[in-house]
PDB file of N, CA and C in Angstrom:
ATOM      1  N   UNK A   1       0.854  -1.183   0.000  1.00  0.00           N
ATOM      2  CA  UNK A   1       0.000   0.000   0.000  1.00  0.00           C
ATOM      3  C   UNK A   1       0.892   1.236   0.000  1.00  0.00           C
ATOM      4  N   UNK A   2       0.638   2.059  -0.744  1.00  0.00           N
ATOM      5  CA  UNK A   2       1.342   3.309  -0.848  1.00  0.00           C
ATOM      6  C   UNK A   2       1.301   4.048   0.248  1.00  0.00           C
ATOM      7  N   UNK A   3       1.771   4.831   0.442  1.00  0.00           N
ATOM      8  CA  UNK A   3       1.644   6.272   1.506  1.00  0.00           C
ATOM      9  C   UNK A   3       0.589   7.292   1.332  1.00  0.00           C
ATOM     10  N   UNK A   4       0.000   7.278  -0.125  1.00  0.00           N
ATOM     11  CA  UNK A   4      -1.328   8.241  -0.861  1.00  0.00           C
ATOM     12  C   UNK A   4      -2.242   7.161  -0.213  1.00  0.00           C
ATOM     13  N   UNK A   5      -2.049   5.690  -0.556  1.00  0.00           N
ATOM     14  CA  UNK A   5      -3.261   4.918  -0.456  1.00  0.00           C
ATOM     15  C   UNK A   5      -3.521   4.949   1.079  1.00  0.00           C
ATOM     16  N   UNK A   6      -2.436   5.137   1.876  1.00  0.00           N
ATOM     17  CA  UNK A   6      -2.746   4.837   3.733  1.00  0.00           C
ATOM     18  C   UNK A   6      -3.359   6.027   3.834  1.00  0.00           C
ATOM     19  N   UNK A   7      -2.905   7.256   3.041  1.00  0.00           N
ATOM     20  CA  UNK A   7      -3.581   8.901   3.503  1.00  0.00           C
ATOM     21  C   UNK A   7      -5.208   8.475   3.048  1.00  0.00           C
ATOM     22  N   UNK A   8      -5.180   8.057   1.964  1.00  0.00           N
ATOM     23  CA  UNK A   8      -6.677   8.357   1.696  1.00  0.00           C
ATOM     24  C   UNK A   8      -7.971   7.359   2.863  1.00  0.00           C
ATOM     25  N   UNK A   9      -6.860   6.243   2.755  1.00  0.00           N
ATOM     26  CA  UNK A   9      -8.212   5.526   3.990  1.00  0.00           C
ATOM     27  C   UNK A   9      -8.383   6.219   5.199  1.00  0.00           C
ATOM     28  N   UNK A  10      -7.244   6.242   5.771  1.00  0.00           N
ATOM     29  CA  UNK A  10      -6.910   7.094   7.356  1.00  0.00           C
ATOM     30  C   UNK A  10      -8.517   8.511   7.184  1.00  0.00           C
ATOM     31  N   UNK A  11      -8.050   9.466   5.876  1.00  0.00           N
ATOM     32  CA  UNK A  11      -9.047  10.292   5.671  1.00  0.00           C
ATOM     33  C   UNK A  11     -10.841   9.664   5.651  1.00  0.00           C
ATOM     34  N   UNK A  12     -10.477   8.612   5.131  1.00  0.00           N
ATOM     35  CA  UNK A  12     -11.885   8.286   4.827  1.00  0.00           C
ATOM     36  C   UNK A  12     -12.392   7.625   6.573  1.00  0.00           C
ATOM     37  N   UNK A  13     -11.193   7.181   7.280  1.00  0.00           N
ATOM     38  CA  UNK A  13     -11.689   6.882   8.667  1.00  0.00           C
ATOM     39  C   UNK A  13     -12.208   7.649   9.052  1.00  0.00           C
ATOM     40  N   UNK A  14     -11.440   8.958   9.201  1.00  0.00           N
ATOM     41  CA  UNK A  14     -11.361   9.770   9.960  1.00  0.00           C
ATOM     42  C   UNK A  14     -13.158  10.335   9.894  1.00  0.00           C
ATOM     43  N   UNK A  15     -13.267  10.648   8.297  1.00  0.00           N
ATOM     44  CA  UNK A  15     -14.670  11.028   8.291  1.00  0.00           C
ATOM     45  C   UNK A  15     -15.842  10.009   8.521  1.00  0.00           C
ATOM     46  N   UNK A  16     -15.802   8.966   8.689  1.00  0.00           N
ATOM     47  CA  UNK A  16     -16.779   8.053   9.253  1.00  0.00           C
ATOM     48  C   UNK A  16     -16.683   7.711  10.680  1.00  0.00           C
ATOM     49  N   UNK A  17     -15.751   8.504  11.459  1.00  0.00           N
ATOM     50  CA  UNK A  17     -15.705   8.433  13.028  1.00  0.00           C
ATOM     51  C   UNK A  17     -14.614   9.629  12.975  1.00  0.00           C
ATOM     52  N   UNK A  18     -15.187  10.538  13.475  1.00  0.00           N
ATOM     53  CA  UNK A  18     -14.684  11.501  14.058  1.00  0.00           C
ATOM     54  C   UNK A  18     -14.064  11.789  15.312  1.00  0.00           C
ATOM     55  N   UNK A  19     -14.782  10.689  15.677  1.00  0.00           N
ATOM     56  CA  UNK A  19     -14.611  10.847  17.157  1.00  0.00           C
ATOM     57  C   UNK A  19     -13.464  10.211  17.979  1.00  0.00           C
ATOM     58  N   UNK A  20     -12.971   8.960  17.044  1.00  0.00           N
ATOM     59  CA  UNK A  20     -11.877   8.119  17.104  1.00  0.00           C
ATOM     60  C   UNK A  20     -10.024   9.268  16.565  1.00  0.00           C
ATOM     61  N   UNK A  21      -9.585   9.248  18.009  1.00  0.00           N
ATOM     62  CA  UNK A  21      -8.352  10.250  17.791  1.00  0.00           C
ATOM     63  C   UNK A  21      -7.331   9.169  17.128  1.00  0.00           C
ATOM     64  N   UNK A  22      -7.195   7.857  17.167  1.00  0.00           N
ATOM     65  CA  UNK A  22      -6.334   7.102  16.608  1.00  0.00           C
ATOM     66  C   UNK A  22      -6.165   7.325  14.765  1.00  0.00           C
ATOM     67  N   UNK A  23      -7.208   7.694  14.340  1.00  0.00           N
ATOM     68  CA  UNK A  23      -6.955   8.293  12.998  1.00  0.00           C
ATOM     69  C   UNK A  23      -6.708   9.146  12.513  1.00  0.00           C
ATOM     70  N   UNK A  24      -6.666  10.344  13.111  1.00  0.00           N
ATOM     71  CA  UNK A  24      -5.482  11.855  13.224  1.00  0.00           C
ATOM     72  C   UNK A  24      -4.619  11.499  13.860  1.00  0.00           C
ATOM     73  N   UNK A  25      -4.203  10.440  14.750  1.00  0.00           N
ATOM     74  CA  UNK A  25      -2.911  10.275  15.149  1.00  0.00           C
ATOM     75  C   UNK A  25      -2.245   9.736  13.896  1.00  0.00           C
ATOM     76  N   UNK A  26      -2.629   8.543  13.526  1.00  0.00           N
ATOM     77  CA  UNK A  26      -2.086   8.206  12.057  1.00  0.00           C
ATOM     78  C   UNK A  26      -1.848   8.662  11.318  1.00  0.00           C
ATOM     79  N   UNK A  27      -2.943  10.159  10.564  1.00  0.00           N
ATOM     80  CA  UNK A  27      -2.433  11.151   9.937  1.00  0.00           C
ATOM     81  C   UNK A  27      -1.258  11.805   9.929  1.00  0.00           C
ATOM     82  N   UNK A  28      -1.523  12.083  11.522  1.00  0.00           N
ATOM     83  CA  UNK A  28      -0.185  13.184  11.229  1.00  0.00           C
ATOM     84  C   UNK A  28       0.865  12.705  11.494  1.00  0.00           C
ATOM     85  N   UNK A  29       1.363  10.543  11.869  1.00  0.00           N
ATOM     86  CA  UNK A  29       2.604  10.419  11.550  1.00  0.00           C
ATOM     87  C   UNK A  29       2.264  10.202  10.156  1.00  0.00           C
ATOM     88  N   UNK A  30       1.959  10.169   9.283  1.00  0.00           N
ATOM     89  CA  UNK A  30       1.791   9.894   8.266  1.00  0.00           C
ATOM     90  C   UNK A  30       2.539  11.081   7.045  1.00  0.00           C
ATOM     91  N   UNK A  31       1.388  11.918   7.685  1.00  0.00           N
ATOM     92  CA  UNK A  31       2.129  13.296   7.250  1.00  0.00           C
ATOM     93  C   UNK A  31       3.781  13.494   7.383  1.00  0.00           C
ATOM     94  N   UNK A  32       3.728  13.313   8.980  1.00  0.00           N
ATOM     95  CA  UNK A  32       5.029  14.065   9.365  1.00  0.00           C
ATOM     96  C   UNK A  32       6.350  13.219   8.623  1.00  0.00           C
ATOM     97  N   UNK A  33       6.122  11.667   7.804  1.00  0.00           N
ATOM     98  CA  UNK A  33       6.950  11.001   7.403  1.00  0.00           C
ATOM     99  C   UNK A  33       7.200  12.083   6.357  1.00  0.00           C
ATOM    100  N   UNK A  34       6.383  12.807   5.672  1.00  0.00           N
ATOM    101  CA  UNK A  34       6.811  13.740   4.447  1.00  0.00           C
ATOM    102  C   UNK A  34       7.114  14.849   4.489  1.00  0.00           C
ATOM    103  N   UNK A  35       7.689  15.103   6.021  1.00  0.00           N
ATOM    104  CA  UNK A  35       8.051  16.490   6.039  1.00  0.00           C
ATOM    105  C   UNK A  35       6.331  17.312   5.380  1.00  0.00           C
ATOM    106  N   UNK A  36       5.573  17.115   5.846  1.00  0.00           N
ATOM    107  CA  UNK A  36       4.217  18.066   5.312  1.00  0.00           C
ATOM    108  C   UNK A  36       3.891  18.616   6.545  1.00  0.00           C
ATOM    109  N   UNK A  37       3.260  20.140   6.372  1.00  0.00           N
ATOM    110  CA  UNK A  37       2.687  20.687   7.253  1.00  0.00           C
ATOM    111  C   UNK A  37       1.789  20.424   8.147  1.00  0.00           C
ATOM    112  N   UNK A  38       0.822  19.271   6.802  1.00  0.00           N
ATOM    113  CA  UNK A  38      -0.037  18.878   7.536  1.00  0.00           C
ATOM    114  C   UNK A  38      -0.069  18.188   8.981  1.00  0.00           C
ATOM    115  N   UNK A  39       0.759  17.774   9.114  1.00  0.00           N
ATOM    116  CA  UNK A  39       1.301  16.753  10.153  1.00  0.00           C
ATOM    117  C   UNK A  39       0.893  17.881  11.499  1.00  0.00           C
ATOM    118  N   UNK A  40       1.597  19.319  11.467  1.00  0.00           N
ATOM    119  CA  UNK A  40       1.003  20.199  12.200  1.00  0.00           C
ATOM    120  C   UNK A  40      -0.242  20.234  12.833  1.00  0.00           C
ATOM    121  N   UNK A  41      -1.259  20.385  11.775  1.00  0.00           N
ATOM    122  CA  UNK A  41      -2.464  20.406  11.688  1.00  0.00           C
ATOM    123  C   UNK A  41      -2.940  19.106  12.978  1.00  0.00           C
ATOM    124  N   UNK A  42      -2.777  17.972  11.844  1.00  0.00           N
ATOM    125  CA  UNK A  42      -4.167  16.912  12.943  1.00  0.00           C
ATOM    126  C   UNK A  42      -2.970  17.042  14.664  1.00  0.00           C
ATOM    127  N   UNK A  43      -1.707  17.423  14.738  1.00  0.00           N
ATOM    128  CA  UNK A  43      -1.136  17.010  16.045  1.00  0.00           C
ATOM    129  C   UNK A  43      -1.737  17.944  17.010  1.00  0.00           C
ATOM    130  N   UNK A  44      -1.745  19.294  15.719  1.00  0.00           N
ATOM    131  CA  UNK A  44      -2.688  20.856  16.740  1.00  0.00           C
ATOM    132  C   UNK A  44      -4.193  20.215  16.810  1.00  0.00           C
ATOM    133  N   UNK A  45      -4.665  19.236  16.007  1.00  0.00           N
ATOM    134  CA  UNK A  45      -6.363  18.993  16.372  1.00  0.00           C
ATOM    135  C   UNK A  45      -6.667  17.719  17.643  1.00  0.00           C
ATOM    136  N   UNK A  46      -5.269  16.607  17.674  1.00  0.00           N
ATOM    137  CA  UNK A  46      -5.594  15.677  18.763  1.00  0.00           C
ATOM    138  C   UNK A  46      -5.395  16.880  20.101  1.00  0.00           C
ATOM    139  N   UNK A  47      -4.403  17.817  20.249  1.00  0.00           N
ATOM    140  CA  UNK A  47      -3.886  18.063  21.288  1.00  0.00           C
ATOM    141  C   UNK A  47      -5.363  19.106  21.804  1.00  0.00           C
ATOM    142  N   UNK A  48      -5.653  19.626  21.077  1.00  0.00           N
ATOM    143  CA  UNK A  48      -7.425  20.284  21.396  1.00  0.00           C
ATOM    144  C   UNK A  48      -8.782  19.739  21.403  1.00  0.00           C
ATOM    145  N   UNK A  49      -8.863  18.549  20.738  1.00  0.00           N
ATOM    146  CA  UNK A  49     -10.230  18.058  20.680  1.00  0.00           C
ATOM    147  C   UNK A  49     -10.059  16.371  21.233  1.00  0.00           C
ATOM    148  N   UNK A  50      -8.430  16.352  21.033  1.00  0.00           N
ATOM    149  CA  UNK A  50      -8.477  14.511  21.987  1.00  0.00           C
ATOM    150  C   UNK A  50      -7.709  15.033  23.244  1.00  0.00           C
ATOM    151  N   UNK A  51      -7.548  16.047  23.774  1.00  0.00           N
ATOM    152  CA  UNK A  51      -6.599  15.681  24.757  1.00  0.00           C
ATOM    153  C   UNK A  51      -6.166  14.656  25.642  1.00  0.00           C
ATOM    154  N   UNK A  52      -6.899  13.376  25.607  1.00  0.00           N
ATOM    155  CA  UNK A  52      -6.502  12.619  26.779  1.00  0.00           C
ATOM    156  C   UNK A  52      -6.430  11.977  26.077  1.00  0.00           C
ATOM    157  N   UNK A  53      -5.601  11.706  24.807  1.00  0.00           N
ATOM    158  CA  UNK A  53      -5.021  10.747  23.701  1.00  0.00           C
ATOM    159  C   UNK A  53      -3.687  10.770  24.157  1.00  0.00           C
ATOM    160  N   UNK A  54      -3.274  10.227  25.106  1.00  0.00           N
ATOM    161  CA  UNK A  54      -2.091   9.887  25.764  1.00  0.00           C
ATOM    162  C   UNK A  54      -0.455   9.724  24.035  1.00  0.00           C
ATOM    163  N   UNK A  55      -0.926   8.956  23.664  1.00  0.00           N
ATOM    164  CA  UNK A  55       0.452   8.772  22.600  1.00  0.00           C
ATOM    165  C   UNK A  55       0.461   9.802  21.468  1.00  0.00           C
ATOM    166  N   UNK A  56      -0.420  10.848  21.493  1.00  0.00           N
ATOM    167  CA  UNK A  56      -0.075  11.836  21.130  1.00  0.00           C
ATOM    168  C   UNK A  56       1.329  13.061  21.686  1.00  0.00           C
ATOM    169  N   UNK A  57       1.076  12.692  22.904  1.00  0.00           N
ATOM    170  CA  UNK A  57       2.279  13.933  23.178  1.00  0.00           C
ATOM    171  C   UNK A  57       3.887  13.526  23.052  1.00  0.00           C
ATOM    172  N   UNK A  58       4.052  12.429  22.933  1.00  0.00           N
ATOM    173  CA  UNK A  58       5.507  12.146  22.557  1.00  0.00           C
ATOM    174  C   UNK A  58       5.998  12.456  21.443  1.00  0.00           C
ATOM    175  N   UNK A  59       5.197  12.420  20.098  1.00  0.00           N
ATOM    176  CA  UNK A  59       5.495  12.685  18.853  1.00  0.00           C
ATOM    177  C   UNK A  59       5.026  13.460  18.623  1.00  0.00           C
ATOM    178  N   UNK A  60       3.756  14.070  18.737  1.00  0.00           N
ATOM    179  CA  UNK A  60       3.475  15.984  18.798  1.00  0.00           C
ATOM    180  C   UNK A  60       5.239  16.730  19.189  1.00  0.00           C
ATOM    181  N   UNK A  61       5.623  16.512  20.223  1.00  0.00           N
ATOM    182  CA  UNK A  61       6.477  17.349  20.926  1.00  0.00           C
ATOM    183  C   UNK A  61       7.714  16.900  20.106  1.00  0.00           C
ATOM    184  N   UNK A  62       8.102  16.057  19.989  1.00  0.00           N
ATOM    185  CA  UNK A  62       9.329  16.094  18.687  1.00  0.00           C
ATOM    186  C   UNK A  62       8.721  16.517  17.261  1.00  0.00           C
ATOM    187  N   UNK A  63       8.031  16.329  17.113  1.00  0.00           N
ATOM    188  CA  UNK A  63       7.565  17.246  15.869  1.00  0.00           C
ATOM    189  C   UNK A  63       7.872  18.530  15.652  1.00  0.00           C
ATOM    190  N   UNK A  64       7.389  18.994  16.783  1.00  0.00           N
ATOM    191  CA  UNK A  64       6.726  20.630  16.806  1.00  0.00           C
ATOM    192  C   UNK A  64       8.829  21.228  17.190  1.00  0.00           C
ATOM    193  N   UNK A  65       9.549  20.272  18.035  1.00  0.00           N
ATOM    194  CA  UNK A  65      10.832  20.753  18.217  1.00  0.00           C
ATOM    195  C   UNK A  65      11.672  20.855  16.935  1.00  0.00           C
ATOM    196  N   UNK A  66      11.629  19.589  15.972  1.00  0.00           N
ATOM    197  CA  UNK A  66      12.190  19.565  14.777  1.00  0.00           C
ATOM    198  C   UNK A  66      11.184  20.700  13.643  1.00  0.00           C
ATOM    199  N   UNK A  67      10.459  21.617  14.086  1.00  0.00           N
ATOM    200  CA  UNK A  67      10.031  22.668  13.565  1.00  0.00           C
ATOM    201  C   UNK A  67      10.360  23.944  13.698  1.00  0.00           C
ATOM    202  N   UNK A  68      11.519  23.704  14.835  1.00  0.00           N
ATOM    203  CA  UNK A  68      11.716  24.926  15.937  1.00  0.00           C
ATOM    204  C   UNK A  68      10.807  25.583  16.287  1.00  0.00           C
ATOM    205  N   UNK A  69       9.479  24.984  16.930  1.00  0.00           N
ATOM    206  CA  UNK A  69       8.634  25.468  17.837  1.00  0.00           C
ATOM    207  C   UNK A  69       9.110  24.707  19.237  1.00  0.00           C
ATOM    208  N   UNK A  70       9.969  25.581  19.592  1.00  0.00           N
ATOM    209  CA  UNK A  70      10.960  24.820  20.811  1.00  0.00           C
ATOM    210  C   UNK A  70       9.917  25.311  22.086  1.00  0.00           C
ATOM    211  N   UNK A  71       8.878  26.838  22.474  1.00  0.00           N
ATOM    212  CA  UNK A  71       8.670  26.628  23.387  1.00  0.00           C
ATOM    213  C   UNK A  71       6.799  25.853  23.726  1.00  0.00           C
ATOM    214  N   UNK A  72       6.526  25.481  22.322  1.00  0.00           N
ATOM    215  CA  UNK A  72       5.363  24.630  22.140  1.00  0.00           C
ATOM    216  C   UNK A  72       5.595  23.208  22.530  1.00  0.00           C
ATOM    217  N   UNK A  73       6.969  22.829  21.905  1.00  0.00           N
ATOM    218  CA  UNK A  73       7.378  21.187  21.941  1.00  0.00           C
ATOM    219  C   UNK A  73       7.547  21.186  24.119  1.00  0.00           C
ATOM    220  N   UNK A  74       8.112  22.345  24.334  1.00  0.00           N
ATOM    221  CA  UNK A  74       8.186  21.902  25.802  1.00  0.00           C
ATOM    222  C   UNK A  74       7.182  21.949  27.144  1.00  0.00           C
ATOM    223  N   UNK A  75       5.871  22.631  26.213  1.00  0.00           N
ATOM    224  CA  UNK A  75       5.164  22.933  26.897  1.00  0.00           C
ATOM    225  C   UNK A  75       4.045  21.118  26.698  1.00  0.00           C
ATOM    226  N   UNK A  76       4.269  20.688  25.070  1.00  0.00           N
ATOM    227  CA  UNK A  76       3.212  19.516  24.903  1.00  0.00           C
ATOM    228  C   UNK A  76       4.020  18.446  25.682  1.00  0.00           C
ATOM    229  N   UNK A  77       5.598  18.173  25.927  1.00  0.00           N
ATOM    230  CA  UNK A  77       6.190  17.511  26.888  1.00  0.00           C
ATOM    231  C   UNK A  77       5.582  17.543  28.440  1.00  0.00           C
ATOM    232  N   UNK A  78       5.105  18.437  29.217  1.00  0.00           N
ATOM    233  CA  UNK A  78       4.866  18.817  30.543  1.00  0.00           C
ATOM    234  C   UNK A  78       3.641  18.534  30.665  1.00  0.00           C
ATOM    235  N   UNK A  79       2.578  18.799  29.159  1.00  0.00           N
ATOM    236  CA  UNK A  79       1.580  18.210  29.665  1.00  0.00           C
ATOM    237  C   UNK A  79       1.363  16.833  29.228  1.00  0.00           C
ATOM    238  N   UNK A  80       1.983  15.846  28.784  1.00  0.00           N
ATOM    239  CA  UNK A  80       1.838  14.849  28.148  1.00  0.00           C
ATOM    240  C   UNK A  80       2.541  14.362  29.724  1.00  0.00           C
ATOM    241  N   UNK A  81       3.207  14.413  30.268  1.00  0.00           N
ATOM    242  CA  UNK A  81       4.086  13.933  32.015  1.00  0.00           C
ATOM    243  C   UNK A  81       2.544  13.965  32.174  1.00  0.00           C
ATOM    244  N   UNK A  82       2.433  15.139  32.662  1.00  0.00           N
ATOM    245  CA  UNK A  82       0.859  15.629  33.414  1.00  0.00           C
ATOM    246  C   UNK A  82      -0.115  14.467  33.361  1.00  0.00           C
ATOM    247  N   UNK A  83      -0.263  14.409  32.095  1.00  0.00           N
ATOM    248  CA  UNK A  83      -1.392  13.418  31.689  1.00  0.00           C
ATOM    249  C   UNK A  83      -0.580  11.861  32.118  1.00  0.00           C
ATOM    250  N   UNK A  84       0.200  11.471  31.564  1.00  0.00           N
ATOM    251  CA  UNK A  84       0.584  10.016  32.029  1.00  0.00           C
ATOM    252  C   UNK A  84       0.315   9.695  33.362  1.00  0.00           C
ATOM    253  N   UNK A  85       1.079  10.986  34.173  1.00  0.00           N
ATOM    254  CA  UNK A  85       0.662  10.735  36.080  1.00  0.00           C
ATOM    255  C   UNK A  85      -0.844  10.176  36.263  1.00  0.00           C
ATOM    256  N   UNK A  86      -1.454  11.509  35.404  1.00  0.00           N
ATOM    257  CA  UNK A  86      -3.085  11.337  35.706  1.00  0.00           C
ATOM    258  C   UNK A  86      -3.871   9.978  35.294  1.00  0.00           C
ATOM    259  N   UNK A  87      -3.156   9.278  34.176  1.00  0.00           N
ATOM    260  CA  UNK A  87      -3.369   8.397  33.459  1.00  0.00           C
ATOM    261  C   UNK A  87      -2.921   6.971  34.668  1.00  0.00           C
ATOM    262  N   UNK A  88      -1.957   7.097  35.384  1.00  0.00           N
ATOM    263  CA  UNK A  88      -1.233   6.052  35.689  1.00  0.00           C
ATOM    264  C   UNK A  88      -0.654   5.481  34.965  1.00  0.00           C
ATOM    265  N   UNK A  89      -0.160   5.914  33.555  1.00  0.00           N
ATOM    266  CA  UNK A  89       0.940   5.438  32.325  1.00  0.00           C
ATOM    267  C   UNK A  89       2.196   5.401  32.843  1.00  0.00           C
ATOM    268  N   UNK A  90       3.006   4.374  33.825  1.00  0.00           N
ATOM    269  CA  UNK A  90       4.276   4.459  34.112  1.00  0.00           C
ATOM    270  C   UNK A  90       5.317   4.831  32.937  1.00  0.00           C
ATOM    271  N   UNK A  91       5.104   3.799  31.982  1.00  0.00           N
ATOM    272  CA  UNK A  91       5.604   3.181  30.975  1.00  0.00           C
ATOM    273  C   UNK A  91       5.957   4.894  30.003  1.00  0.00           C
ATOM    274  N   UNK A  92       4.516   5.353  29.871  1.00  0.00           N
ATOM    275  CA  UNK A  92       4.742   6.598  28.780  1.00  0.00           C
ATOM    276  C   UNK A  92       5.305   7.362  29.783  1.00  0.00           C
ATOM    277  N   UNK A  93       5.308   7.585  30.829  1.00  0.00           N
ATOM    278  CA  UNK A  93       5.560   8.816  31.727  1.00  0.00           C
ATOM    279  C   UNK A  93       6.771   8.946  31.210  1.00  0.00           C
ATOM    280  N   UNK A  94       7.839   7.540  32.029  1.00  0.00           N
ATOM    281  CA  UNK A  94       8.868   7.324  31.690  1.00  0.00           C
ATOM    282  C   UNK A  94       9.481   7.923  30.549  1.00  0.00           C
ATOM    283  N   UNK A  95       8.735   7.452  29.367  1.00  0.00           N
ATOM    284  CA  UNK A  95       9.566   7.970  27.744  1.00  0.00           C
ATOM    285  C   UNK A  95       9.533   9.222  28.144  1.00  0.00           C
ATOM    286  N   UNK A  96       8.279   9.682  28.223  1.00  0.00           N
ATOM    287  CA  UNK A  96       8.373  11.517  28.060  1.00  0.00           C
ATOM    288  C   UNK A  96       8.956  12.041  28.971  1.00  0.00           C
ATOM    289  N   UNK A  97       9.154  11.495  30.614  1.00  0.00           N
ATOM    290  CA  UNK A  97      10.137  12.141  30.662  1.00  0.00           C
ATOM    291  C   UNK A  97      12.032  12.051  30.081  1.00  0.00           C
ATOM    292  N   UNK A  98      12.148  10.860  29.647  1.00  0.00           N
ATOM    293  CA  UNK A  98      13.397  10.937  29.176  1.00  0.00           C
ATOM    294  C   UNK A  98      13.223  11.484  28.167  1.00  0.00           C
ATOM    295  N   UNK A  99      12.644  11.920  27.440  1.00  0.00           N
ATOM    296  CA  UNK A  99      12.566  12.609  26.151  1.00  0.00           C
ATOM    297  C   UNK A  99      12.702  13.811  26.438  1.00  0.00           C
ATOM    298  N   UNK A 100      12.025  14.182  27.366  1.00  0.00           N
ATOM    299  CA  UNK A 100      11.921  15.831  27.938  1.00  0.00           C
ATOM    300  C   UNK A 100      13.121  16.394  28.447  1.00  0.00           C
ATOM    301  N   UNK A 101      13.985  15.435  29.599  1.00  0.00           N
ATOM    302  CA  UNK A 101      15.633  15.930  29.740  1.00  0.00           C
ATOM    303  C   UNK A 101      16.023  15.970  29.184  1.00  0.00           C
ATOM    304  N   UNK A 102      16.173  14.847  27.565  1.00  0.00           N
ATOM    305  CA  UNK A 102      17.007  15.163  26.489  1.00  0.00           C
ATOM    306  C   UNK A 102      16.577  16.367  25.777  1.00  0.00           C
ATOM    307  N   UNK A 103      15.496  17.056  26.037  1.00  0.00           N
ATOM    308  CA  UNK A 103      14.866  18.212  24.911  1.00  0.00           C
ATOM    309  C   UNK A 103      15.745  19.513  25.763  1.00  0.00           C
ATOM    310  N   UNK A 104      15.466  19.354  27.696  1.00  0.00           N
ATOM    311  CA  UNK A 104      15.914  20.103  28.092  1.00  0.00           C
ATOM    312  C   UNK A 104      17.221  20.423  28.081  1.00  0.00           C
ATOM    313  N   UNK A 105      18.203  19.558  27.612  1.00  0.00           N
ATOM    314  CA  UNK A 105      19.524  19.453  27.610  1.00  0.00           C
ATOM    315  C   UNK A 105      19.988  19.971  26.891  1.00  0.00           C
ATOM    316  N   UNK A 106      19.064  20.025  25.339  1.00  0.00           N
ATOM    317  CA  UNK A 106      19.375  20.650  24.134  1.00  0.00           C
ATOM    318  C   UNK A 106      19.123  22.479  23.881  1.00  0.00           C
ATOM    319  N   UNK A 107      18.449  22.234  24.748  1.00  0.00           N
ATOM    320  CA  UNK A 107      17.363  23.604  24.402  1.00  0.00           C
ATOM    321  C   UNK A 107      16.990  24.327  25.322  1.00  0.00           C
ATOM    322  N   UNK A 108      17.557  24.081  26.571  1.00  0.00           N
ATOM    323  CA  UNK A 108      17.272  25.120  27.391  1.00  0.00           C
ATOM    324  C   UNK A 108      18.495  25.324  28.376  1.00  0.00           C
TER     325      UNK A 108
END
């Protein structure tokens, strides 16, 4: 399956359940494999309309850093911690926070 053919189903998910954030998550790695803006887009639409889509904030926040939106990427890091605590996600906490010292190490 192509990368057009995964965009177009993902799209066609997306519009027969809206409500399901796992198919803008797909999008926008999808996107973000092509360097496309779009990728922006659905990561800015899980982080406002799914917020408690937990595996969004690990790859939102390297996204948005390899965009040099350095103080967006550190702010979706803090709340993606936030949320894991709230979540009881040991496992993700963990990544994001090692992801987050390495962001802080770089960048602040």
């Amino acid at each position: 399956m192509s990368k057009f053919d995964r965009i177009s189903q993902l799209l066609k998910f997306s519009e027969e359940d809206p409500s399901d954030p796992f198919n803008y998550y797909a999008l926008a790695l999808e996107y973000q494999k092509q360097d496309n803006p779009l990728a922006a887009k659905y990561y800015d639409l899980l982080l406002s309309q799914h917020p408690d889509y937990l595996a969004t904030y690990y790859h939102a926040a390297a996204y948005f850093t390899t965009m040099d939106h350095i103080g967006k990427a550190g702010q979706i890091y803090q709340k993606g911690i936030e949320l894991a605590t709230q979540q009881g996600n040991k496992h993700a906490k963990k990544e994001l926070e090692n992801a987050y010292f390495n962001f802080q190490m770089e960048f602040e």
